[in-house]
PDB file of N, CA and C in Angstrom:
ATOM      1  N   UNK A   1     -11.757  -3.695  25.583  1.00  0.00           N
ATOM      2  CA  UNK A   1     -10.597  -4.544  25.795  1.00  0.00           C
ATOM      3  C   UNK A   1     -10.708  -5.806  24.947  1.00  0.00           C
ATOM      4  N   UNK A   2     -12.061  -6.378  24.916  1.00  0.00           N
ATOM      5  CA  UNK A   2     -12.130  -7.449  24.167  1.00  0.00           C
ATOM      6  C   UNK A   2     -12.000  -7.171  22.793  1.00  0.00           C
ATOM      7  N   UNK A   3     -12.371  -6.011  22.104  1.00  0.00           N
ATOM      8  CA  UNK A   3     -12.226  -5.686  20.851  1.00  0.00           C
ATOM      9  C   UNK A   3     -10.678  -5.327  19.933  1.00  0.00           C
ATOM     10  N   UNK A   4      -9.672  -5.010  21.423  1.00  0.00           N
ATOM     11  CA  UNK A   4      -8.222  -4.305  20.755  1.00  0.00           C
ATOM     12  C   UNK A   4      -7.903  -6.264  20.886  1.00  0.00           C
ATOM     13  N   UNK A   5      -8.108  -7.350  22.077  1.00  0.00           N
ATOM     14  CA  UNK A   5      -7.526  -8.389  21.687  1.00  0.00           C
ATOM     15  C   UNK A   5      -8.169  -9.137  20.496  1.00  0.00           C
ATOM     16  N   UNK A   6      -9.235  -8.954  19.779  1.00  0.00           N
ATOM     17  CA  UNK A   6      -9.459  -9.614  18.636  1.00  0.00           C
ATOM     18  C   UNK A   6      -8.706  -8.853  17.569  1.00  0.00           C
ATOM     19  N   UNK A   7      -8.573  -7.511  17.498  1.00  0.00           N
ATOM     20  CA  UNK A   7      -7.678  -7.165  16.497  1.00  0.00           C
ATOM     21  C   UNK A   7      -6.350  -7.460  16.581  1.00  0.00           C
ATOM     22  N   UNK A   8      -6.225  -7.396  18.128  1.00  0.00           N
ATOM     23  CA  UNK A   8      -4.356  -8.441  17.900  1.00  0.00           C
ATOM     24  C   UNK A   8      -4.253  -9.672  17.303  1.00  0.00           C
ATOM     25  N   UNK A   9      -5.324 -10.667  18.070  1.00  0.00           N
ATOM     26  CA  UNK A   9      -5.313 -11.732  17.333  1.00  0.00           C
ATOM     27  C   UNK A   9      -5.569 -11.722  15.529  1.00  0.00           C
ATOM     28  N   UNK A  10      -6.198 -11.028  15.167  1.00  0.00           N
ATOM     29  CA  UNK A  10      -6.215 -10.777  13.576  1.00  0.00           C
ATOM     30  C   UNK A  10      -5.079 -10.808  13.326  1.00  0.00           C
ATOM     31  N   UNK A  11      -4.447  -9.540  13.386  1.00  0.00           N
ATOM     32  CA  UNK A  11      -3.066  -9.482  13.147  1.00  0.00           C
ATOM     33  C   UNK A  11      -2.094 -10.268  13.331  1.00  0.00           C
ATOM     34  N   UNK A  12      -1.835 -10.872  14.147  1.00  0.00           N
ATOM     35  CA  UNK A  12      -1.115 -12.266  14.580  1.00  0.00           C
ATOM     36  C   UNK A  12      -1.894 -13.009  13.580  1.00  0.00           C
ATOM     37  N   UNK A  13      -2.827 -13.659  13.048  1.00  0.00           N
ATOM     38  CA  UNK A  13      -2.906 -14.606  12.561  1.00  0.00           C
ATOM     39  C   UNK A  13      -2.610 -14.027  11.106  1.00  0.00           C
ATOM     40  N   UNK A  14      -2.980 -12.563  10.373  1.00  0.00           N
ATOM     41  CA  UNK A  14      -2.422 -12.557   9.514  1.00  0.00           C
ATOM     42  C   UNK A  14      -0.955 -12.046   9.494  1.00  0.00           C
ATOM     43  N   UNK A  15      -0.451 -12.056  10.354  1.00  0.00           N
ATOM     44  CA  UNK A  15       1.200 -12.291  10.383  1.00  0.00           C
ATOM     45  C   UNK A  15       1.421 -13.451  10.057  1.00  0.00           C
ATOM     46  N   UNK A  16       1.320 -14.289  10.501  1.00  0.00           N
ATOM     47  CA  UNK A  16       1.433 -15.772  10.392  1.00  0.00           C
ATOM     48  C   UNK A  16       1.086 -16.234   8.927  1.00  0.00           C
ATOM     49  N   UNK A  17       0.609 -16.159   8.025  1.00  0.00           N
ATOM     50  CA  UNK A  17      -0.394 -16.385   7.248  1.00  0.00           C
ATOM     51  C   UNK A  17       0.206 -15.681   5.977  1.00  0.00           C
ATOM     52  N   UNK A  18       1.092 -14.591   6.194  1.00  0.00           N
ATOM     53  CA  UNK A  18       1.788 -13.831   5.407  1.00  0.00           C
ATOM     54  C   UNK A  18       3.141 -14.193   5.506  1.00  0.00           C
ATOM     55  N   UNK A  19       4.134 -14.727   6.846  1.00  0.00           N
ATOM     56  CA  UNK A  19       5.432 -15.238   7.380  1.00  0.00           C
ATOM     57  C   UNK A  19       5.534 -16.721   6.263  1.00  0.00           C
ATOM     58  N   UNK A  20       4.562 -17.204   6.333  1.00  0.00           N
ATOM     59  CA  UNK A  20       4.552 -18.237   5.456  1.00  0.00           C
ATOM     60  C   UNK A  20       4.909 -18.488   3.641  1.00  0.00           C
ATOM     61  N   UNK A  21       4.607 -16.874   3.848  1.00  0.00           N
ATOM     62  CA  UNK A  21       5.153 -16.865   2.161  1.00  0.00           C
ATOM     63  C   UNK A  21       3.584 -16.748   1.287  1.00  0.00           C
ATOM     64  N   UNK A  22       2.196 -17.007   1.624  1.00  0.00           N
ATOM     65  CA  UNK A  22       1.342 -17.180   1.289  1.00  0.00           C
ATOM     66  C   UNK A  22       0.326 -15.595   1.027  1.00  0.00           C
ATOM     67  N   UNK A  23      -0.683 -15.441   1.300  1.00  0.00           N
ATOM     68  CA  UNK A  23      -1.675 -14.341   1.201  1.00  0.00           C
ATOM     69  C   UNK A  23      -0.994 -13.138   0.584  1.00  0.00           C
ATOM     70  N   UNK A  24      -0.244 -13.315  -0.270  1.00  0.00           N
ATOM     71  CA  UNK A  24      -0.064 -11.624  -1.016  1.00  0.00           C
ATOM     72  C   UNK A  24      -1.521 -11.178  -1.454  1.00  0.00           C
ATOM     73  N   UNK A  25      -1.834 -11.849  -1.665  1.00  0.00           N
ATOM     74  CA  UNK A  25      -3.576 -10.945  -2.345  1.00  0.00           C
ATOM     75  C   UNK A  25      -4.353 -10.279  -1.075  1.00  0.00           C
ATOM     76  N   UNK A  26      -3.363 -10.269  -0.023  1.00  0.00           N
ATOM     77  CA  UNK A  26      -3.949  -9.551   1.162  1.00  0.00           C
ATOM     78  C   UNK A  26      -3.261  -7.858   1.183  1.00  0.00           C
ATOM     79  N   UNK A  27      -2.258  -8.445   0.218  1.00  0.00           N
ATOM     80  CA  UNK A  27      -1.164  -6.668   0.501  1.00  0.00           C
ATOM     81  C   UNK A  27      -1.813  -5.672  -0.381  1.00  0.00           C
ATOM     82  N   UNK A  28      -2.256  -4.668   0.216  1.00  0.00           N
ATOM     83  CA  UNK A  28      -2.841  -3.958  -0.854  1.00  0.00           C
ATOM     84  C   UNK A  28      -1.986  -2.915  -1.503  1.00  0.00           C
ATOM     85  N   UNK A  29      -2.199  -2.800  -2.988  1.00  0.00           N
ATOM     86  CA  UNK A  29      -1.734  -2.666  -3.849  1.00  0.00           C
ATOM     87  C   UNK A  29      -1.225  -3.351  -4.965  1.00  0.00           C
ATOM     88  N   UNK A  30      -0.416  -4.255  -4.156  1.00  0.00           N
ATOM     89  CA  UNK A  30       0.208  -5.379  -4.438  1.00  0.00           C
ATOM     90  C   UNK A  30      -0.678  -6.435  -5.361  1.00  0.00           C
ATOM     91  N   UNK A  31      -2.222  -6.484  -4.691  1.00  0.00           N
ATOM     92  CA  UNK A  31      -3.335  -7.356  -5.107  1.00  0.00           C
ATOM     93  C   UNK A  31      -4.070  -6.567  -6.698  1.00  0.00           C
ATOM     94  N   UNK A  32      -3.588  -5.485  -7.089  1.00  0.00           N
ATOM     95  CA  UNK A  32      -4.256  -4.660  -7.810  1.00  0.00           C
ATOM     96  C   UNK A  32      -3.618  -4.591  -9.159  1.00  0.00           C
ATOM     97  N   UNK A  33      -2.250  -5.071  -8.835  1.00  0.00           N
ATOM     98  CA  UNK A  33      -1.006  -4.873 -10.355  1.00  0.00           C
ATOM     99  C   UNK A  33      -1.523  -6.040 -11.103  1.00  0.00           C
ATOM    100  N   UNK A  34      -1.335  -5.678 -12.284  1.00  0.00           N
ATOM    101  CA  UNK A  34      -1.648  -6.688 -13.327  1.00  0.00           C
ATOM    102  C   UNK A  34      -0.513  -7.519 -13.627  1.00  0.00           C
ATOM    103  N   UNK A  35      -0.567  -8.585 -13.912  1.00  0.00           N
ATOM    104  CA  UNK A  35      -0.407  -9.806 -13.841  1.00  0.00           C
ATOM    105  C   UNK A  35       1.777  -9.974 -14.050  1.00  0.00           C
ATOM    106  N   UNK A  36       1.687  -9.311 -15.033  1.00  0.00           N
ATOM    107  CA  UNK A  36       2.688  -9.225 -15.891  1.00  0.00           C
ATOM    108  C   UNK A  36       3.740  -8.090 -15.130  1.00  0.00           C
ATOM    109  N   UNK A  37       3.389  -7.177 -14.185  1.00  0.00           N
ATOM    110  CA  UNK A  37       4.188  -6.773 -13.538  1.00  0.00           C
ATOM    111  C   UNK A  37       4.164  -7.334 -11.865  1.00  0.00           C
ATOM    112  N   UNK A  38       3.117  -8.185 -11.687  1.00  0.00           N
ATOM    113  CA  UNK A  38       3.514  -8.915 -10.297  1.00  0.00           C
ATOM    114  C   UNK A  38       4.537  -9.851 -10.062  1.00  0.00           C
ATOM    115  N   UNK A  39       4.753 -10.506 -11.753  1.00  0.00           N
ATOM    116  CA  UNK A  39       6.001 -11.237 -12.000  1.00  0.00           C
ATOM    117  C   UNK A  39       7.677 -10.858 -11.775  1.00  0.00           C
ATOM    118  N   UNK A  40       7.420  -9.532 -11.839  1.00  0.00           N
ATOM    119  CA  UNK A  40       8.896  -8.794 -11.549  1.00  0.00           C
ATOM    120  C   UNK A  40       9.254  -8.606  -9.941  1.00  0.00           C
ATOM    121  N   UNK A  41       8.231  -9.496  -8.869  1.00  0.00           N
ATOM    122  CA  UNK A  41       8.220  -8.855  -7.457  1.00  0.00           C
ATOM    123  C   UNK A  41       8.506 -10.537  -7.178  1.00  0.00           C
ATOM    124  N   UNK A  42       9.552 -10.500  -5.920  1.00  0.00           N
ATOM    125  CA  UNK A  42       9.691 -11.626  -5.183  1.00  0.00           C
ATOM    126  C   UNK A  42       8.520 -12.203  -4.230  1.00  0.00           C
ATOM    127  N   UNK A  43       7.643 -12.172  -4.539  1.00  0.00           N
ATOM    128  CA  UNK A  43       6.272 -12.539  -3.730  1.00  0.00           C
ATOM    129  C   UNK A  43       6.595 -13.491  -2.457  1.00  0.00           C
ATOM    130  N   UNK A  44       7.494 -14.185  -2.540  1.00  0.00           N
ATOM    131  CA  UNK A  44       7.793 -14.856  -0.950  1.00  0.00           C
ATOM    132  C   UNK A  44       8.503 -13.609  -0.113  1.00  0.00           C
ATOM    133  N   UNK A  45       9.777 -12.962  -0.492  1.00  0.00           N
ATOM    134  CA  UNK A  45      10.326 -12.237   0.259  1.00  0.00           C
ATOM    135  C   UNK A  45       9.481 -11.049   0.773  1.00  0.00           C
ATOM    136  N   UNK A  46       8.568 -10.574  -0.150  1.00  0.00           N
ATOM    137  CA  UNK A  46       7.485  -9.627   0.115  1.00  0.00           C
ATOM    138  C   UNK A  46       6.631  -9.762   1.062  1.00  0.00           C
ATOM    139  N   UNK A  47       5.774 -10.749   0.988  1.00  0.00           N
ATOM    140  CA  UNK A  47       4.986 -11.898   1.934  1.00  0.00           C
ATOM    141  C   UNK A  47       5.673 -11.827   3.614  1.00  0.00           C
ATOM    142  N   UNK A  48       6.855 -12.533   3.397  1.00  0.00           N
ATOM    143  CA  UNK A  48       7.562 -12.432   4.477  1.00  0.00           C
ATOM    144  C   UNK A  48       7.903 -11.057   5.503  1.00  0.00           C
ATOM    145  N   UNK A  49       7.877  -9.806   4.421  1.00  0.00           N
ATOM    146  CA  UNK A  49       8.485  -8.668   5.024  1.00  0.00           C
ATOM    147  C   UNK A  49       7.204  -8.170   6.051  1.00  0.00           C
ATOM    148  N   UNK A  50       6.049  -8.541   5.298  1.00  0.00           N
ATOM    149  CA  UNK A  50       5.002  -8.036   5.823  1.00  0.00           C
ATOM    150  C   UNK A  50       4.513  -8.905   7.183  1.00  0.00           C
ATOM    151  N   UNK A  51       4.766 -10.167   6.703  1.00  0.00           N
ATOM    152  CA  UNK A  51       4.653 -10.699   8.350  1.00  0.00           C
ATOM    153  C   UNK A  51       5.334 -10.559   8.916  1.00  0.00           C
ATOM    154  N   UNK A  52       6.501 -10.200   9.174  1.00  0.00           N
ATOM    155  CA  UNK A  52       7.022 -10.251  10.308  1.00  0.00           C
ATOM    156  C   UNK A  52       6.740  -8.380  10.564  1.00  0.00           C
ATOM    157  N   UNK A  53       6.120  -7.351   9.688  1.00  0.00           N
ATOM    158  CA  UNK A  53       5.450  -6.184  10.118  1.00  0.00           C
ATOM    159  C   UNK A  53       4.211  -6.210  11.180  1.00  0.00           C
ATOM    160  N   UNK A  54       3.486  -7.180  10.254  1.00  0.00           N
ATOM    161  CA  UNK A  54       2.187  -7.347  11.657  1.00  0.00           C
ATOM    162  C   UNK A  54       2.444  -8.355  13.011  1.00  0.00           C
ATOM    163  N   UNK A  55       3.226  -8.916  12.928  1.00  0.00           N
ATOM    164  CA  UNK A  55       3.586  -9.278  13.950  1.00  0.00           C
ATOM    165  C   UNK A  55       4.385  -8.267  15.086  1.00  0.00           C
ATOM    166  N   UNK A  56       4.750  -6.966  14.467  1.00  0.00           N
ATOM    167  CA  UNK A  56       5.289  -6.033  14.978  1.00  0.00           C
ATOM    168  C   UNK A  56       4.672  -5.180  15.336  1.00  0.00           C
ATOM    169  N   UNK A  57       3.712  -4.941  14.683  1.00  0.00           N
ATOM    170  CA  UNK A  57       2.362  -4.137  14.475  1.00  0.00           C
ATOM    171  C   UNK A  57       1.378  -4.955  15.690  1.00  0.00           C
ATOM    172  N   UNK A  58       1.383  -6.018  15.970  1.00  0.00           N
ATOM    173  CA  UNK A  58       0.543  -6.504  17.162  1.00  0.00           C
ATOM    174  C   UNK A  58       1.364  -6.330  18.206  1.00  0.00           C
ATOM    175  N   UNK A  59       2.767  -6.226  17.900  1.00  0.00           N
ATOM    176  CA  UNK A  59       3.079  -6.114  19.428  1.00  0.00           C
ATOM    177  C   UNK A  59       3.497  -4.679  19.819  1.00  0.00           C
ATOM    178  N   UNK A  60       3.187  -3.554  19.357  1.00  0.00           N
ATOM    179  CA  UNK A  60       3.016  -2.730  19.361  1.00  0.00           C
ATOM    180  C   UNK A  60       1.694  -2.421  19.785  1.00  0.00           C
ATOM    181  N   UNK A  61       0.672  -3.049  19.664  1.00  0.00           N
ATOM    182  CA  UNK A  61      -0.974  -2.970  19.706  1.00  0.00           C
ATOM    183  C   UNK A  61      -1.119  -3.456  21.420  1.00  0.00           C
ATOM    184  N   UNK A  62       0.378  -4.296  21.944  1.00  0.00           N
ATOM    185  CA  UNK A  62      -0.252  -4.767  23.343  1.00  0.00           C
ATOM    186  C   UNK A  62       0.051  -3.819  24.540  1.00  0.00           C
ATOM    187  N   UNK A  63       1.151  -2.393  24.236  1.00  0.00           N
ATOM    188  CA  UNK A  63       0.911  -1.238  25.120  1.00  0.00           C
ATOM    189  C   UNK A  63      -0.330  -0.937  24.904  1.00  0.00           C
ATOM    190  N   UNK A  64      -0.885  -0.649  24.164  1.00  0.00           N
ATOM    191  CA  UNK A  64      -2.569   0.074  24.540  1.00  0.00           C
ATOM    192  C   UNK A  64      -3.448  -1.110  25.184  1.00  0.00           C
ATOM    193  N   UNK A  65      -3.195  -2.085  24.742  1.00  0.00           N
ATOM    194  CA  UNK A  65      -3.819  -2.845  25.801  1.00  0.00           C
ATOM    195  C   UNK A  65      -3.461  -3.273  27.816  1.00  0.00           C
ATOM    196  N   UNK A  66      -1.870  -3.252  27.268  1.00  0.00           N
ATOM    197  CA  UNK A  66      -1.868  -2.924  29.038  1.00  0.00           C
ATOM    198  C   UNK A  66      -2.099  -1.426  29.592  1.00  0.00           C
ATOM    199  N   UNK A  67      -2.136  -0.481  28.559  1.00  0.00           N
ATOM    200  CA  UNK A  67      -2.242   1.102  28.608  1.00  0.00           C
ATOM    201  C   UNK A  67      -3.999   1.095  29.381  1.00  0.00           C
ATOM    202  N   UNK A  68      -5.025  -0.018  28.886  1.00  0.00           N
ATOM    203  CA  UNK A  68      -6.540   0.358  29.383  1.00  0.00           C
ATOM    204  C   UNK A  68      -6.325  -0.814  30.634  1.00  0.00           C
ATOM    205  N   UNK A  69      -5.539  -1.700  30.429  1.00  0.00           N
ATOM    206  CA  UNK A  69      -5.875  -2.679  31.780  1.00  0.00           C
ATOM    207  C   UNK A  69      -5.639  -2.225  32.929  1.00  0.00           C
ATOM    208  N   UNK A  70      -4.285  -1.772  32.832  1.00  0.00           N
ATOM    209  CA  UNK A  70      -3.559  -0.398  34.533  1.00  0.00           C
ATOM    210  C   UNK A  70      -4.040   0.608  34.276  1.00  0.00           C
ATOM    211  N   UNK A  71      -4.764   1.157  33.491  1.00  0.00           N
ATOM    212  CA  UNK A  71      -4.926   3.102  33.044  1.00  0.00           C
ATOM    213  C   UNK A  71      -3.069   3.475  33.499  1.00  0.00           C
ATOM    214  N   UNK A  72      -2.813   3.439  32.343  1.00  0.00           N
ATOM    215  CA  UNK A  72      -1.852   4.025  32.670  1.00  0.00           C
ATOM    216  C   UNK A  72      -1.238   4.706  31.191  1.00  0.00           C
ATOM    217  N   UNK A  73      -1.550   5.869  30.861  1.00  0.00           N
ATOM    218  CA  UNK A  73      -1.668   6.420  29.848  1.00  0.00           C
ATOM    219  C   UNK A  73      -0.317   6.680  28.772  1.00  0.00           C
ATOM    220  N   UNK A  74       0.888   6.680  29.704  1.00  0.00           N
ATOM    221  CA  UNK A  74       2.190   7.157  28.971  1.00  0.00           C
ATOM    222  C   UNK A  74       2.337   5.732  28.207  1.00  0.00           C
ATOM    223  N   UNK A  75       1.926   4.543  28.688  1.00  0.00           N
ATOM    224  CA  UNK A  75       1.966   3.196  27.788  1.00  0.00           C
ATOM    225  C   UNK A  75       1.277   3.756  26.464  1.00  0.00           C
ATOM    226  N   UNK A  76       0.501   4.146  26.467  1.00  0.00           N
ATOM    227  CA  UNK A  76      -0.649   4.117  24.891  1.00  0.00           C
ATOM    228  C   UNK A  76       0.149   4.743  24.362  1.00  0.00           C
ATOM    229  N   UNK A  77       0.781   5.827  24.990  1.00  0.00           N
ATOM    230  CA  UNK A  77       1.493   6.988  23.957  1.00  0.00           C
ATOM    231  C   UNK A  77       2.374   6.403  23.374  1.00  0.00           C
ATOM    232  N   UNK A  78       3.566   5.557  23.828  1.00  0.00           N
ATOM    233  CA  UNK A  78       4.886   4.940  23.798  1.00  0.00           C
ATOM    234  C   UNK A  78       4.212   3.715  22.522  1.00  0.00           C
ATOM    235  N   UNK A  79       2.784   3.056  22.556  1.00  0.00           N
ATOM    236  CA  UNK A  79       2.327   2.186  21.706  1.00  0.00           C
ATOM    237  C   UNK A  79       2.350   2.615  20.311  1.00  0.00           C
ATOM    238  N   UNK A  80       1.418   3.721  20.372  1.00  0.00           N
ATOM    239  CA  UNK A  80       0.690   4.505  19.595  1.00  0.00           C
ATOM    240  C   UNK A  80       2.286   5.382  18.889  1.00  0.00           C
ATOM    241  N   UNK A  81       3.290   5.810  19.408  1.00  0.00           N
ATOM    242  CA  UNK A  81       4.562   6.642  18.700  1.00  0.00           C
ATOM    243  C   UNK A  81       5.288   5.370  17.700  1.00  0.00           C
ATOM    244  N   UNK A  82       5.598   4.268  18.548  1.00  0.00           N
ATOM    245  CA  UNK A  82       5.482   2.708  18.049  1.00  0.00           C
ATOM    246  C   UNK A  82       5.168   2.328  17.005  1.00  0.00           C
ATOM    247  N   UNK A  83       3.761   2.441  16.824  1.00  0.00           N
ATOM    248  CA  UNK A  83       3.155   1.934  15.926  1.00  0.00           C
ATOM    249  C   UNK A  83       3.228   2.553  14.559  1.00  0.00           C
ATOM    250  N   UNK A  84       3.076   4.139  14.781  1.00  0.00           N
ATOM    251  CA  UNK A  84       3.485   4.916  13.933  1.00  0.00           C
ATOM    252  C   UNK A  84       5.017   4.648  13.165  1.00  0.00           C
ATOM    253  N   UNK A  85       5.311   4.973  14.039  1.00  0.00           N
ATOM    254  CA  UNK A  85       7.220   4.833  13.396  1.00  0.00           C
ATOM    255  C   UNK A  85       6.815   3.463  12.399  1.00  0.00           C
ATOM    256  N   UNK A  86       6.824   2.061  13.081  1.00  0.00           N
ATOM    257  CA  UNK A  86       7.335   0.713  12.385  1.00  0.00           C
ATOM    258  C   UNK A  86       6.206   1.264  10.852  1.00  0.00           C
ATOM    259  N   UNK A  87       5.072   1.853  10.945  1.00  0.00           N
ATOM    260  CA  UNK A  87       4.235   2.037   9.514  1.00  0.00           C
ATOM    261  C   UNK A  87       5.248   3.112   9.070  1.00  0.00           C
ATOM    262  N   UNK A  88       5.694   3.908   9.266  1.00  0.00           N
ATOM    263  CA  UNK A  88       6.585   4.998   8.716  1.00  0.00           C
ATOM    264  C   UNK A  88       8.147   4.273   8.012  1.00  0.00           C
ATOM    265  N   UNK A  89       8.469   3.165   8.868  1.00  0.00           N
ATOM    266  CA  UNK A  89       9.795   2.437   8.610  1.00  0.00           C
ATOM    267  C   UNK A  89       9.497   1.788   7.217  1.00  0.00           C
ATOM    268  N   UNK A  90       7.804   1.119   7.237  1.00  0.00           N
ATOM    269  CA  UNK A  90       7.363   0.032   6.404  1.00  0.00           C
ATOM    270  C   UNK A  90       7.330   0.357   5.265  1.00  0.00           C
ATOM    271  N   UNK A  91       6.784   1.431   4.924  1.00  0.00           N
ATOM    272  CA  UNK A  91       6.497   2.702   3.908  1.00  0.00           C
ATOM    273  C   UNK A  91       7.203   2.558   3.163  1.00  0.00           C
ATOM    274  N   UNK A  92       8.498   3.598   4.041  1.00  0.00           N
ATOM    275  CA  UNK A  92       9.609   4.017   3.486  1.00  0.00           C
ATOM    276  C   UNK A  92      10.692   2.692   2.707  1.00  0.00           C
ATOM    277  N   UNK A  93      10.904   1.786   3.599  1.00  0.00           N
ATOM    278  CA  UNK A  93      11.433   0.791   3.400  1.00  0.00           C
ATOM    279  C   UNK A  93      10.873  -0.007   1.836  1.00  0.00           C
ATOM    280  N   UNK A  94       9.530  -0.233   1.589  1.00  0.00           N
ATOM    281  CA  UNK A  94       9.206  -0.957   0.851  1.00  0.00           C
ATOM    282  C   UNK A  94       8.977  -0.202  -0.573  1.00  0.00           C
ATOM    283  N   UNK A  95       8.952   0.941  -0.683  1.00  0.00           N
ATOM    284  CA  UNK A  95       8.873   1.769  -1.579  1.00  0.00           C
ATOM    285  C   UNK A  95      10.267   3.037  -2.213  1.00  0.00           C
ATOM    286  N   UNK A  96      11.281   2.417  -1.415  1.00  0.00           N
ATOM    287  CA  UNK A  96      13.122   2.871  -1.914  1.00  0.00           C
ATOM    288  C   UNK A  96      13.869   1.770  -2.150  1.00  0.00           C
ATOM    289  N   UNK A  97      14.645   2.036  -3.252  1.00  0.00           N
ATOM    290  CA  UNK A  97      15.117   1.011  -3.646  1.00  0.00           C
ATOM    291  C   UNK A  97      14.552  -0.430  -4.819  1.00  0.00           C
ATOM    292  N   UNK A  98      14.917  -1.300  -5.163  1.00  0.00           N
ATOM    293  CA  UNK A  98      14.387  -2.133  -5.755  1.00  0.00           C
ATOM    294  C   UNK A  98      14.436  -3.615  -4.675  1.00  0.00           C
ATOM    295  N   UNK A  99      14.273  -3.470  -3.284  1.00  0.00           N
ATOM    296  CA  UNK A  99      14.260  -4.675  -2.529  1.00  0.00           C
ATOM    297  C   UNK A  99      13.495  -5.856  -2.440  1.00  0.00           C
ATOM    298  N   UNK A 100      12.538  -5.525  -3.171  1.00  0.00           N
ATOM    299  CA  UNK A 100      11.745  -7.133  -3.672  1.00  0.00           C
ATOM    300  C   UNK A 100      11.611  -7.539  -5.014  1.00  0.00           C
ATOM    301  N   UNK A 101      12.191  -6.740  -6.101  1.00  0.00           N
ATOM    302  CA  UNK A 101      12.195  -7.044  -7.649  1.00  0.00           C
ATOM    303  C   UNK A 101      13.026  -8.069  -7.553  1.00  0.00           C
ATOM    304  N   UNK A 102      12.830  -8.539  -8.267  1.00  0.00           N
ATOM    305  CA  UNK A 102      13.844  -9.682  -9.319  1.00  0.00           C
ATOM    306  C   UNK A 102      14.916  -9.565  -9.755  1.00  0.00           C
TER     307      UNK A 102
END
């Protein structure tokens, strides 16, 4: 229990930390493009999309945590289908279209 709330708190703080417009060198992939094509990406709006993901992504993370506090198992599932989807939304979303180019 103590271990899923330090990974929430991670996440929350790098939500936060990313909402700000700041830590792209945290997005991976993103951290790997050379120089000259990172220039063609809106790096604040990008930044932004992703925090407000892990912030979604943690609160998605707090059914499994009330899922072990009550044992009450259909929570984890409902977390865990959750969690999946918003990474499936994130994916898809950030990789159709040209929504963070220039």
């Amino acid at each position: 229990m103590i271990i899923m709330l330090l990974i929430i708190g991670l996440f929350l703080g790098l939500g936060v930390v990313l909402i700000n417009g700041k830590g792209s060198f945290l997005i991976a992939g993103f951290n790997t493009m050379p120089s000259e094509e990172k220039e063609k990406y809106d790096v604040i709006a990008l930044c932004k999309f992703m925090g407000k993901m892990m912030f979604a992504l943690s609160f998605s993370m707090i059914f499994w945590l009330l899922s072990e506090a009550y044992d009450i198992k259909w929570l984890f599932y409902m977390g865990l289908i959750l969690f999946l989807a918003m990474i499936a939304f994130m994916l898809i979303f950030i990789n159709t279209g040209n929504r963070f180019k220039r």
